[in-house]
C-alpha atoms as a PDB file:
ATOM      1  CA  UNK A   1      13.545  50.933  82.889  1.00  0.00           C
ATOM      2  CA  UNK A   2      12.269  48.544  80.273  1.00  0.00           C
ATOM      3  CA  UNK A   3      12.843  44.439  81.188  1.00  0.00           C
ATOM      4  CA  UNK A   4      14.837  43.005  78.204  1.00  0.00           C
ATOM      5  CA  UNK A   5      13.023  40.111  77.043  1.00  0.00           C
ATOM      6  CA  UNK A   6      14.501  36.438  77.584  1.00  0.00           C
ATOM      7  CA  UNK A   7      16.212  35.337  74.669  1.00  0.00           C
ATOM      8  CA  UNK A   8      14.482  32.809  72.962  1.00  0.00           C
ATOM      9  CA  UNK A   9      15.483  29.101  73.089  1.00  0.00           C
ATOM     10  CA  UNK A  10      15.158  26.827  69.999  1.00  0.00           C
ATOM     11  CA  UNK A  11      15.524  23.507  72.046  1.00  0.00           C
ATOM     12  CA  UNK A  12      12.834  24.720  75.039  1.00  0.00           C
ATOM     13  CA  UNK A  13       9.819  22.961  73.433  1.00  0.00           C
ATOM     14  CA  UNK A  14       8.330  20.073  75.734  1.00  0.00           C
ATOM     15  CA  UNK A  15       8.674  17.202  73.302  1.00  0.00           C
ATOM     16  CA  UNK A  16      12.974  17.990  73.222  1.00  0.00           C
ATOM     17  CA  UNK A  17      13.021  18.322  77.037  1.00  0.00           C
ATOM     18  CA  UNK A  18      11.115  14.734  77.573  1.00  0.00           C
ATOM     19  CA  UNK A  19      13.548  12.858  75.032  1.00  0.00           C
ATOM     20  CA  UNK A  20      16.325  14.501  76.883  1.00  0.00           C
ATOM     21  CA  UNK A  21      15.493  13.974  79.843  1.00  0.00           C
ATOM     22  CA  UNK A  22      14.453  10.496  79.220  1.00  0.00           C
ATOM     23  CA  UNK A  23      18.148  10.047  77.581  1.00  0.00           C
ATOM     24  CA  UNK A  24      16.259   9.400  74.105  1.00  0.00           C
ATOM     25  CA  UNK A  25      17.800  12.093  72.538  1.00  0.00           C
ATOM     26  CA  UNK A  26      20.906  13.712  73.313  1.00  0.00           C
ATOM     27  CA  UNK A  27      21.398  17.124  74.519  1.00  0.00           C
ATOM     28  CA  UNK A  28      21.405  19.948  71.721  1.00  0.00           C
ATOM     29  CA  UNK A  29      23.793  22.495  71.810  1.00  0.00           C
ATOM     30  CA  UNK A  30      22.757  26.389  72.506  1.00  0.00           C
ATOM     31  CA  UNK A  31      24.919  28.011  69.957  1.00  0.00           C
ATOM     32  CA  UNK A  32      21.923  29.620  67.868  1.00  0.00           C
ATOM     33  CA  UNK A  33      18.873  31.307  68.262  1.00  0.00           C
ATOM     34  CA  UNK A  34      15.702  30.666  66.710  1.00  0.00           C
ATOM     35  CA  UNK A  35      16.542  33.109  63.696  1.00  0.00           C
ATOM     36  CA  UNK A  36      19.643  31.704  63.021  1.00  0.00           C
ATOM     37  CA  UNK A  37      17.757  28.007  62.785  1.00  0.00           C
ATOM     38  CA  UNK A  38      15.192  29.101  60.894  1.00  0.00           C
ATOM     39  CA  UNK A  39      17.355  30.669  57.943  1.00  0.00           C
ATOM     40  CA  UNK A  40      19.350  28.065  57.578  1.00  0.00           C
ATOM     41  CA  UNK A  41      16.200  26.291  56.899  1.00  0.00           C
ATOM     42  CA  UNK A  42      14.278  28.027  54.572  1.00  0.00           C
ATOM     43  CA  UNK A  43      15.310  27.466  51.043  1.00  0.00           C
ATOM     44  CA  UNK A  44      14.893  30.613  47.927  1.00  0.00           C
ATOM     45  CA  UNK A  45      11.529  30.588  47.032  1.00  0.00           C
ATOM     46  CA  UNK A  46      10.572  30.427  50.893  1.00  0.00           C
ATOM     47  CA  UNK A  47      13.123  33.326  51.879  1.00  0.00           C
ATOM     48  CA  UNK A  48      11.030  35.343  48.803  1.00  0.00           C
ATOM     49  CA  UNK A  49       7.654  34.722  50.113  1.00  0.00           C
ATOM     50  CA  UNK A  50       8.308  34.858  54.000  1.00  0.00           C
ATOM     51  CA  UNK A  51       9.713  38.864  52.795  1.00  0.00           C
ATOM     52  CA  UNK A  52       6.420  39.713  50.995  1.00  0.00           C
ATOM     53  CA  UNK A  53       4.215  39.011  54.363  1.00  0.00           C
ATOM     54  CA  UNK A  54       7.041  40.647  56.427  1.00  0.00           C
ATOM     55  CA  UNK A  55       6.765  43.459  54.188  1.00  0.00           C
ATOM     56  CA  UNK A  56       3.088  43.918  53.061  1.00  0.00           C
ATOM     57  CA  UNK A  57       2.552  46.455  50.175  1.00  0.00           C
ATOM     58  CA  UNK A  58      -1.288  47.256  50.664  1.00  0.00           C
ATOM     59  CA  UNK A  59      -2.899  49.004  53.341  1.00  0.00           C
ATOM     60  CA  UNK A  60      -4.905  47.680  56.371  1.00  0.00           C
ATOM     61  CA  UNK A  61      -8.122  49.167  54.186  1.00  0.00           C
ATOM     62  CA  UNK A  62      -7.163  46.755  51.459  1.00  0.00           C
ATOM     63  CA  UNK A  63      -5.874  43.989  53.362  1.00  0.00           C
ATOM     64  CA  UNK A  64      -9.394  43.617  54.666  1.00  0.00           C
ATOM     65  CA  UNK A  65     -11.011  44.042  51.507  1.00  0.00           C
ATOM     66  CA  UNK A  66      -9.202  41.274  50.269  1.00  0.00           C
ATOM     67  CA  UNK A  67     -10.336  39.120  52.521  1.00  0.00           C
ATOM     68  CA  UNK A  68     -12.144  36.160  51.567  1.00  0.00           C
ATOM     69  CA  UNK A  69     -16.357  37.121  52.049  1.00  0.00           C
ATOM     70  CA  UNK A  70     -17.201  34.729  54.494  1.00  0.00           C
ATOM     71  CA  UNK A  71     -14.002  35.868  56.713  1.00  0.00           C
ATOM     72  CA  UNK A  72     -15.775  39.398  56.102  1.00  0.00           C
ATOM     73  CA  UNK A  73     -19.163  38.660  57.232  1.00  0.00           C
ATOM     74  CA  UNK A  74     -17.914  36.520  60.192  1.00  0.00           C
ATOM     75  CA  UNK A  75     -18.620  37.534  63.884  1.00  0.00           C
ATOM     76  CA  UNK A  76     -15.485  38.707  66.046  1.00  0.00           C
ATOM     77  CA  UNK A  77     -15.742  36.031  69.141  1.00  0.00           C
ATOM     78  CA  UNK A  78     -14.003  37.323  72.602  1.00  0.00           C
ATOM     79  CA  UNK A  79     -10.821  36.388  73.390  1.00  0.00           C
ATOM     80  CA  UNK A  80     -12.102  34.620  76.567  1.00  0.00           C
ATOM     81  CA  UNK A  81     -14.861  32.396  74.183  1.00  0.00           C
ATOM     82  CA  UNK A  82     -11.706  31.697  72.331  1.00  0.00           C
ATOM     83  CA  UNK A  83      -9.646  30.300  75.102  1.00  0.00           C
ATOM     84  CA  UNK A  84     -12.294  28.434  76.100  1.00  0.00           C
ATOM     85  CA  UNK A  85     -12.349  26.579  72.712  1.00  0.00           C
ATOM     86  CA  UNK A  86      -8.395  26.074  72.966  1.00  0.00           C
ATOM     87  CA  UNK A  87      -8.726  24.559  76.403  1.00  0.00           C
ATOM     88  CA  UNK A  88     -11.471  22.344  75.313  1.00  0.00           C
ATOM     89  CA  UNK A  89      -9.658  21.050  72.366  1.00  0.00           C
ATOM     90  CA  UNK A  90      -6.881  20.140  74.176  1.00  0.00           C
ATOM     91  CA  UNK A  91      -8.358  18.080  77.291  1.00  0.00           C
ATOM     92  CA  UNK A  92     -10.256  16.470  74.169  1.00  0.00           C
ATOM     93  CA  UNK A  93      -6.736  15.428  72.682  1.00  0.00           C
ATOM     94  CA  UNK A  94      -5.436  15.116  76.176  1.00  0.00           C
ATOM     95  CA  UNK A  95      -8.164  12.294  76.757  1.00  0.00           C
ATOM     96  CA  UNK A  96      -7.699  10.621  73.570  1.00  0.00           C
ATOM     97  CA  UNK A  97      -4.051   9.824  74.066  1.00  0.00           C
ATOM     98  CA  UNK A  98      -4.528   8.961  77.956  1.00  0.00           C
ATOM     99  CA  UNK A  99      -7.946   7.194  77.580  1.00  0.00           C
ATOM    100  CA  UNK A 100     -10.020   7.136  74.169  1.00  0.00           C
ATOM    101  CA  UNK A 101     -11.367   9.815  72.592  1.00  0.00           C
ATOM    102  CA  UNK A 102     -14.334  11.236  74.302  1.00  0.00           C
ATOM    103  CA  UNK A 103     -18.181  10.857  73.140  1.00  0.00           C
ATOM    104  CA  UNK A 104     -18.722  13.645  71.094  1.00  0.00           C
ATOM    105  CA  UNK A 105     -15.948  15.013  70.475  1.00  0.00           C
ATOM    106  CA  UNK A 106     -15.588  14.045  66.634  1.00  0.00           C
ATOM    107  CA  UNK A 107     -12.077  12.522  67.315  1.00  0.00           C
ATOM    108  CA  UNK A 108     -11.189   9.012  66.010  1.00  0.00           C
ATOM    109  CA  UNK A 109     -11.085   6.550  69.191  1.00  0.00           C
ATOM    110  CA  UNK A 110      -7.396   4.980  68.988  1.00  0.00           C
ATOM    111  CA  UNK A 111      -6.620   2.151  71.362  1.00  0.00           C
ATOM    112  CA  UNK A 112      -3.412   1.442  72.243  1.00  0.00           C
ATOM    113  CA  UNK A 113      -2.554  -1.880  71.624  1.00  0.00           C
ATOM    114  CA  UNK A 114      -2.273  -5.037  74.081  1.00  0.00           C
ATOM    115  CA  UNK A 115       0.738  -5.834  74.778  1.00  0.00           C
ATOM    116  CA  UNK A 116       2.085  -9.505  73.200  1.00  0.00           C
ATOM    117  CA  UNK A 117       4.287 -11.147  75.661  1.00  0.00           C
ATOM    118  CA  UNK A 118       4.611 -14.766  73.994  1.00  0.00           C
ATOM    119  CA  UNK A 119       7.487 -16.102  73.268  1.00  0.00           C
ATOM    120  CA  UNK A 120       9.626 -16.319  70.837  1.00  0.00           C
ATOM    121  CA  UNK A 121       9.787 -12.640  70.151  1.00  0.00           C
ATOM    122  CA  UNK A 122       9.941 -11.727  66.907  1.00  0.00           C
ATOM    123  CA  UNK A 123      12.210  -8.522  67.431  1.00  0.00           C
ATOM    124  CA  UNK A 124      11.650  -6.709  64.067  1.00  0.00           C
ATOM    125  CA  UNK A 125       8.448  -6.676  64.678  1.00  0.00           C
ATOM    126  CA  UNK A 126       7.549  -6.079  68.052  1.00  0.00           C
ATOM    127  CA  UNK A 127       7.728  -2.222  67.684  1.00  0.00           C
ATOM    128  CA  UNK A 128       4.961  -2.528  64.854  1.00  0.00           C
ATOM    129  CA  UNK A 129       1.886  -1.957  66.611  1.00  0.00           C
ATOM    130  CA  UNK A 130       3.084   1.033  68.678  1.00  0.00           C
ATOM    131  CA  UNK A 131       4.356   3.061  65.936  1.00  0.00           C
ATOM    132  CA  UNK A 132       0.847   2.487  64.036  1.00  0.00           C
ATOM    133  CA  UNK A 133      -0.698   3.922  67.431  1.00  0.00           C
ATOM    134  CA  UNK A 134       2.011   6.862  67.628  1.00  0.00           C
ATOM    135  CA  UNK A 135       1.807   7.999  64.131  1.00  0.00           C
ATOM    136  CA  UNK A 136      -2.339   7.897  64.107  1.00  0.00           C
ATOM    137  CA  UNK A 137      -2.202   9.838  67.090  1.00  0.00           C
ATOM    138  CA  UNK A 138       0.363  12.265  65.530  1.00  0.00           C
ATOM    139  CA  UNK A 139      -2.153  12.545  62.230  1.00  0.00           C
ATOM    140  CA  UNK A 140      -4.974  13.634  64.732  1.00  0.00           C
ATOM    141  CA  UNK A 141      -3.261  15.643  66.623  1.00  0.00           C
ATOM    142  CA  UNK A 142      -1.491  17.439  63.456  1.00  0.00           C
ATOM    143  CA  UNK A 143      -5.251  17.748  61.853  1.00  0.00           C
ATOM    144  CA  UNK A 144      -7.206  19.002  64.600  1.00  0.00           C
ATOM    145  CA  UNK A 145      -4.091  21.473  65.692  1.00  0.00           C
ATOM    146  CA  UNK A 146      -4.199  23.060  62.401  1.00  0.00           C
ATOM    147  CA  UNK A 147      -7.418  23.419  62.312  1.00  0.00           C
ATOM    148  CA  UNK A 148      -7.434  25.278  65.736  1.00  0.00           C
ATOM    149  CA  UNK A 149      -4.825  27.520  64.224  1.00  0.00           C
ATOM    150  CA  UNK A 150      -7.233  28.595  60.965  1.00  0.00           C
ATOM    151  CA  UNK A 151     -10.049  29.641  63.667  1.00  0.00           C
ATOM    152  CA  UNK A 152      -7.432  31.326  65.211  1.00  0.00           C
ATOM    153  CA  UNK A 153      -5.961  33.403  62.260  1.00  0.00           C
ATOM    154  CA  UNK A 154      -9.783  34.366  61.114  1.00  0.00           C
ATOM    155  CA  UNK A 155     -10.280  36.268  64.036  1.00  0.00           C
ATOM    156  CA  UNK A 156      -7.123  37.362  64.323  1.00  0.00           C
ATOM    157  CA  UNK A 157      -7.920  38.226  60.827  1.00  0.00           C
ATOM    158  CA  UNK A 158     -11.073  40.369  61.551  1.00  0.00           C
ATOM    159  CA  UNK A 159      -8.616  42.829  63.908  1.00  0.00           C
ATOM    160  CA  UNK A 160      -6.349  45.421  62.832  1.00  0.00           C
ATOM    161  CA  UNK A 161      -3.704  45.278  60.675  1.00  0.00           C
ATOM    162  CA  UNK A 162      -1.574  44.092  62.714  1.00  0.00           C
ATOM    163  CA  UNK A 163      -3.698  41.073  63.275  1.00  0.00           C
ATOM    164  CA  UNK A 164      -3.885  40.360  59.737  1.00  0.00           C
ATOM    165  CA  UNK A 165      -0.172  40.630  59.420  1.00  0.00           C
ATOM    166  CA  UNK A 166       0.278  38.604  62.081  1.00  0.00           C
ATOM    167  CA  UNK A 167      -2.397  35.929  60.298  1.00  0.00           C
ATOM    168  CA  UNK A 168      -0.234  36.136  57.441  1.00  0.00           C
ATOM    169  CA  UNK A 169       3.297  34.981  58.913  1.00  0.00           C
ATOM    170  CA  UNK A 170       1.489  32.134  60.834  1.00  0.00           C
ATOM    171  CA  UNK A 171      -0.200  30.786  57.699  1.00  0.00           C
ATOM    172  CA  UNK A 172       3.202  31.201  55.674  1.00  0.00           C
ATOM    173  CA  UNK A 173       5.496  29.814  58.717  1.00  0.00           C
ATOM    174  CA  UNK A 174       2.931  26.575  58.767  1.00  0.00           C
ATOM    175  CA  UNK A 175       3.070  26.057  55.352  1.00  0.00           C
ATOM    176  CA  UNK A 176       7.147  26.430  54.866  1.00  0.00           C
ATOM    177  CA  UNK A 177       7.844  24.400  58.093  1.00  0.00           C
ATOM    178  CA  UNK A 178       4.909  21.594  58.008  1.00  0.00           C
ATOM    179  CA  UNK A 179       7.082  19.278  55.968  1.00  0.00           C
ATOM    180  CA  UNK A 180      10.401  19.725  58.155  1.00  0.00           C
ATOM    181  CA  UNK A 181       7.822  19.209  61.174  1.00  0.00           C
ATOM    182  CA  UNK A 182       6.294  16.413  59.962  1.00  0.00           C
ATOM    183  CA  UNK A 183      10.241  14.834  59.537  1.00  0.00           C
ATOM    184  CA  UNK A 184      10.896  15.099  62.725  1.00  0.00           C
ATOM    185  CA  UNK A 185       7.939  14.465  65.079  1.00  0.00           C
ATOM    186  CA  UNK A 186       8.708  11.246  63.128  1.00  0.00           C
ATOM    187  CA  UNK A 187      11.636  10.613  64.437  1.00  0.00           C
ATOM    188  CA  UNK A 188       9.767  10.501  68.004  1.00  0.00           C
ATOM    189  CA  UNK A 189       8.561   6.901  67.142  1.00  0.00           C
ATOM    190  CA  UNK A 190      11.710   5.449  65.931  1.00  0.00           C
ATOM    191  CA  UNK A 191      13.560   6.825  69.206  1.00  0.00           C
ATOM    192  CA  UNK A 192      10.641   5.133  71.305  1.00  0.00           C
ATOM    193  CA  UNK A 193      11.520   1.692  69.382  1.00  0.00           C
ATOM    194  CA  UNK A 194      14.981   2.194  69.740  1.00  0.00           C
ATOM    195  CA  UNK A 195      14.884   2.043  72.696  1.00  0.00           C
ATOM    196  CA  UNK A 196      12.298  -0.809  73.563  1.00  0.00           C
ATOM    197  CA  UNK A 197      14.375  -2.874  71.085  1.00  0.00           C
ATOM    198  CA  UNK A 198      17.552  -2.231  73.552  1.00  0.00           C
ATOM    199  CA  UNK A 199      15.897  -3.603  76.202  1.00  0.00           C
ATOM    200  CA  UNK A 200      14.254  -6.537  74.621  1.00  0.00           C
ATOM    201  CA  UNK A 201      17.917  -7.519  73.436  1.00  0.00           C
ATOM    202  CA  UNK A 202      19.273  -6.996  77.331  1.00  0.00           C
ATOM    203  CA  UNK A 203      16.657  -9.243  78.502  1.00  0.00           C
ATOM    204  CA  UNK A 204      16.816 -12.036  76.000  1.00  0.00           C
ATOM    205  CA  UNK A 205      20.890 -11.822  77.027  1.00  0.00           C
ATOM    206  CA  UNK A 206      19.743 -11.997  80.232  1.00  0.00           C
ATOM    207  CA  UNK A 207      17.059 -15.308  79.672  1.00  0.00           C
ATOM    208  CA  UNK A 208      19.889 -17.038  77.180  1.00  0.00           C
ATOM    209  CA  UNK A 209      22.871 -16.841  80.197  1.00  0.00           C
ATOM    210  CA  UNK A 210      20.220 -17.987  82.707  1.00  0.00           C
ATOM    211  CA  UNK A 211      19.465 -21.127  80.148  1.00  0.00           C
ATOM    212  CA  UNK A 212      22.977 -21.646  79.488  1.00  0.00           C
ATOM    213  CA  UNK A 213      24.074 -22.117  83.558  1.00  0.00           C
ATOM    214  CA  UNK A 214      20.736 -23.579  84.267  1.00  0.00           C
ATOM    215  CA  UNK A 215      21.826 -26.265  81.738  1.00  0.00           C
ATOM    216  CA  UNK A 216      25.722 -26.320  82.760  1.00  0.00           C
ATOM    217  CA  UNK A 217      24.329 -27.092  86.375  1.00  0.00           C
ATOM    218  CA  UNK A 218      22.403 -29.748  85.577  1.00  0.00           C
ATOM    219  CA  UNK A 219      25.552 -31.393  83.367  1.00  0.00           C
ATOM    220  CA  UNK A 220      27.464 -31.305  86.395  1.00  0.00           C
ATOM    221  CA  UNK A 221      24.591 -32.962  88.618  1.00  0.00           C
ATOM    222  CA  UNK A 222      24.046 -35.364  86.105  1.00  0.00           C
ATOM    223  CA  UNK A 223      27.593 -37.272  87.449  1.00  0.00           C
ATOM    224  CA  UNK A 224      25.852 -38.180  90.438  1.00  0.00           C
ATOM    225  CA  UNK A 225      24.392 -41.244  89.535  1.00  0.00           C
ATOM    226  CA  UNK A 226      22.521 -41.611  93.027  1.00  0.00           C
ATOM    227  CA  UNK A 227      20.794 -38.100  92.045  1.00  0.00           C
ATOM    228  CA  UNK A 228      19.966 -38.422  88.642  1.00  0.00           C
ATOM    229  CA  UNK A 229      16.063 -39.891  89.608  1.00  0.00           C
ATOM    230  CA  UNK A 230      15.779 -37.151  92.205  1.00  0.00           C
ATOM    231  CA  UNK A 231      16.722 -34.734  89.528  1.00  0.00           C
ATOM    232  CA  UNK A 232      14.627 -35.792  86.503  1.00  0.00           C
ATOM    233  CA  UNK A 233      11.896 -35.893  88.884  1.00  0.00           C
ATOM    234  CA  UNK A 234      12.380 -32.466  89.900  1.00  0.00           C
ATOM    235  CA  UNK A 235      13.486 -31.103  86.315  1.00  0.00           C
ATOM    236  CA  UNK A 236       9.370 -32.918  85.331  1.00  0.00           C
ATOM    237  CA  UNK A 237       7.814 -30.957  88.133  1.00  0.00           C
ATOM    238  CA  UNK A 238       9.901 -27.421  87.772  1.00  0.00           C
ATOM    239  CA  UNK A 239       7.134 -25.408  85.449  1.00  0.00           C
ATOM    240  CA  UNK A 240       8.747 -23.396  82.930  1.00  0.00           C
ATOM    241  CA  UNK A 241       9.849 -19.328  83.206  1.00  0.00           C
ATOM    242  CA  UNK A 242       6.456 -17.189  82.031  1.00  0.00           C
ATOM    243  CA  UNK A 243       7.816 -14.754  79.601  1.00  0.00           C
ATOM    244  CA  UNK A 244       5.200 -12.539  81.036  1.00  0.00           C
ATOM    245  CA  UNK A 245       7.242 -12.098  84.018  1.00  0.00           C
ATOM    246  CA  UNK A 246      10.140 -10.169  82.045  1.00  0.00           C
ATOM    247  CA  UNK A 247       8.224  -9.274  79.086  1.00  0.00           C
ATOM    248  CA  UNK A 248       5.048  -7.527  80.869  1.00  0.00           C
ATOM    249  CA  UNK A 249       6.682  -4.639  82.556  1.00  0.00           C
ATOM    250  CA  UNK A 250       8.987  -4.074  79.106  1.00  0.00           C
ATOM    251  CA  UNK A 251       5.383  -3.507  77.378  1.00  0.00           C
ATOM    252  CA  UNK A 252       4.315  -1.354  80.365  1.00  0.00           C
ATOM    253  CA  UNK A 253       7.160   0.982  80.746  1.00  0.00           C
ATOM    254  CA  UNK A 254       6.799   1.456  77.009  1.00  0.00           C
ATOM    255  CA  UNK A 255       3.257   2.064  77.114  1.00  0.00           C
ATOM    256  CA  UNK A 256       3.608   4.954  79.525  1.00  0.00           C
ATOM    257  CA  UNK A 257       6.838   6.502  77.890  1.00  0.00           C
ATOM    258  CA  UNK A 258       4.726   6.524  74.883  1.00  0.00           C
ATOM    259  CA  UNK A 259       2.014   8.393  76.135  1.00  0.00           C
ATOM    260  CA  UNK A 260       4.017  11.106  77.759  1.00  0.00           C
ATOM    261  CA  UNK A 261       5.917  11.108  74.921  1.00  0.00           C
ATOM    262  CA  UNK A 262       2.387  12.266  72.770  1.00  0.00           C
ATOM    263  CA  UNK A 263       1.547  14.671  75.847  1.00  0.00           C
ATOM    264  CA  UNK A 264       4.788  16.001  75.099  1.00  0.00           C
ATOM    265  CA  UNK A 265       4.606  16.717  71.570  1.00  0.00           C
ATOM    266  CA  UNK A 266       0.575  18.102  71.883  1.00  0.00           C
ATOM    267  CA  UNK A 267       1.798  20.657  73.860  1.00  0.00           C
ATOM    268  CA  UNK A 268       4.926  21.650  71.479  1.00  0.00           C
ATOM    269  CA  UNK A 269       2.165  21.366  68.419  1.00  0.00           C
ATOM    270  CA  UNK A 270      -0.435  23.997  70.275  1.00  0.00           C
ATOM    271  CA  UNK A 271       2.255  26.580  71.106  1.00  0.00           C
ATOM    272  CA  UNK A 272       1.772  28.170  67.745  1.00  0.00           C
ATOM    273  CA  UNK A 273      -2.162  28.421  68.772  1.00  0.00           C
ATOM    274  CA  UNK A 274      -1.201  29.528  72.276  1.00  0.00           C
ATOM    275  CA  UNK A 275       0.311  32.657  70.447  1.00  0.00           C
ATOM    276  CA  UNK A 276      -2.289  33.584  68.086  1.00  0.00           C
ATOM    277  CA  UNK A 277      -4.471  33.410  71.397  1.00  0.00           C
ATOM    278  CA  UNK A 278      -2.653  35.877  73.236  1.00  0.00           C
ATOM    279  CA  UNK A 279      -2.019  38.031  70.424  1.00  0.00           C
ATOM    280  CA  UNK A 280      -5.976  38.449  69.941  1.00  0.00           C
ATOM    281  CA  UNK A 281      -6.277  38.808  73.475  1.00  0.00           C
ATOM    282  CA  UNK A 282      -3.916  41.731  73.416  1.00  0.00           C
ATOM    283  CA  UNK A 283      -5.628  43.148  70.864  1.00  0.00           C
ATOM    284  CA  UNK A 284      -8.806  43.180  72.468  1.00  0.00           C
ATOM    285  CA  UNK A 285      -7.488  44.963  75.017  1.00  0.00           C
ATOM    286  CA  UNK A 286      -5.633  47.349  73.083  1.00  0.00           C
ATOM    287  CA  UNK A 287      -9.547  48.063  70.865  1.00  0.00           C
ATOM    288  CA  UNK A 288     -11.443  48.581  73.700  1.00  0.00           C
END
């Protein structure tokens, strides 16, 4: 007896689970499937040309006649070469988000920047430098993903026709849904600063009522004429809160959420890759 397949999920992709979990988004309802979600987003025009790659006219003969002559002349590579080159790119973009971007890898070293914990904090602003390291990691990641995906789809295009189909949906599924995708990795970032701007605002709260009874407290000692030396003299030598010691682990707790928040959304970006890769390696098997 045949296994019947697990439905799909639309809301199983590692970037959703990590906001959810980490309460940064809130939990999505189940209702629909992935078909249902993706009609509602495709507009006319898009409807139109997602049906002409479902429903190719020309023959497998043709198809590959029709492709471009330096597809044609190109080499099939082995499924296992090819997995190879996935896993490589990946620890490559793995490494650049956790530590720099490896020697030699071609990838654009992006530091994350050091964390400012002088005061006053400037609240509109203290966000800035973290989104500029989120969304250059995002561009990276988005260029050298696609990429991966177009060496993908050659091969896949240099199988049989169901390869090339297959070729075709992925190259018209990234070009409908790369604008929708871009608005809302985006949204990643501003969910990251929402929160780090929450808990700025509890801590300041937290500084200002400690100021306020420090000061109350030393109104109230200040009656005591026969203490009022002892307490200047101590109020000279008391040294002054470091912001460091509230602000510091704000900026580290961010720093980490952030990068697990990129790990997250790498792997949600390669899972289109990841299926072109095991389609070619069933194929493979299925030609030999």
């Amino acid at each position: 007896m045949t296994r019947a397949l697990p439905r799909a999920s639309f809301y199983s992709a590692s970037l959703v689970r990590f906001l959810t979990e980490n309460a940064l988004l809130a939990p999505a309802r189940q209702a629909e499937d992935v078909g249902q979600k993706l009609g509602d987003w495709l507009d006319f025009r898009q409807a139109i040309a997602l049906h002409g790659v479902l429903n190719p006219e020309t023959t497998s003969d043709a198809q590959t006649a029709n492709l471009p002559a330096h597809v044609q002349r190109m080499a099939l590579i082995a499924p296992e070469a090819l997995a190879r080159h996935v896993d490589k790119v990946r620890a490559q973009l793995v490494e650049s988000i956790t530590q720099g971007a490896p020697a030699g890898s071609g990838l654009a070293r992006i530091d994350l920047p050091a964390p400012v914990v002088d005061e006053p904090v400037e609240i509109k602003t203290a966000f800035e430098p973290y989104r500029r390291f989120v969304a250059a990691h995002q561009r990276q990641m988005e260029s050298t993903v696609r990429g991966l995906r177009a060496q993908l789809r050659l091969q896949l295009g240099k199988r049989a026709s169901a390869g090339q189909q297959l070729a075709a949906i992925d190259t018209a599924f990234e070009n409908i849904l790369a604008e929708r995708e871009a608005a809302l990795l985006a949204k990643t970032s501003k969910l990251l600063e929402k929160r780090f701007v929450q808990a700025l605002k509890a801590h300041m709260q937290v500084q200002a009522r400690h100021a306020a009874l420090t000061t109350e407290t030393a109104d109230a000692m200040a009656d005591a004429a026969d203490e009022i030396d002892a307490m200047a003299s101590a109020s000279n030598e008391s040294p002054k809160a470091d912001p460091s010691s509230w602000l510091m682990p704000l900026h580290q707790n961010l720093r980490q959420t952030i990068r697990q928040a990129l790990l997250a959304e790498l792997d949600t970006r390669l899972q289109p890759a990841l299926g072109l890769l095991e389609a070619l390696t069933s194929l493979a098997t299925q030609e030999q």
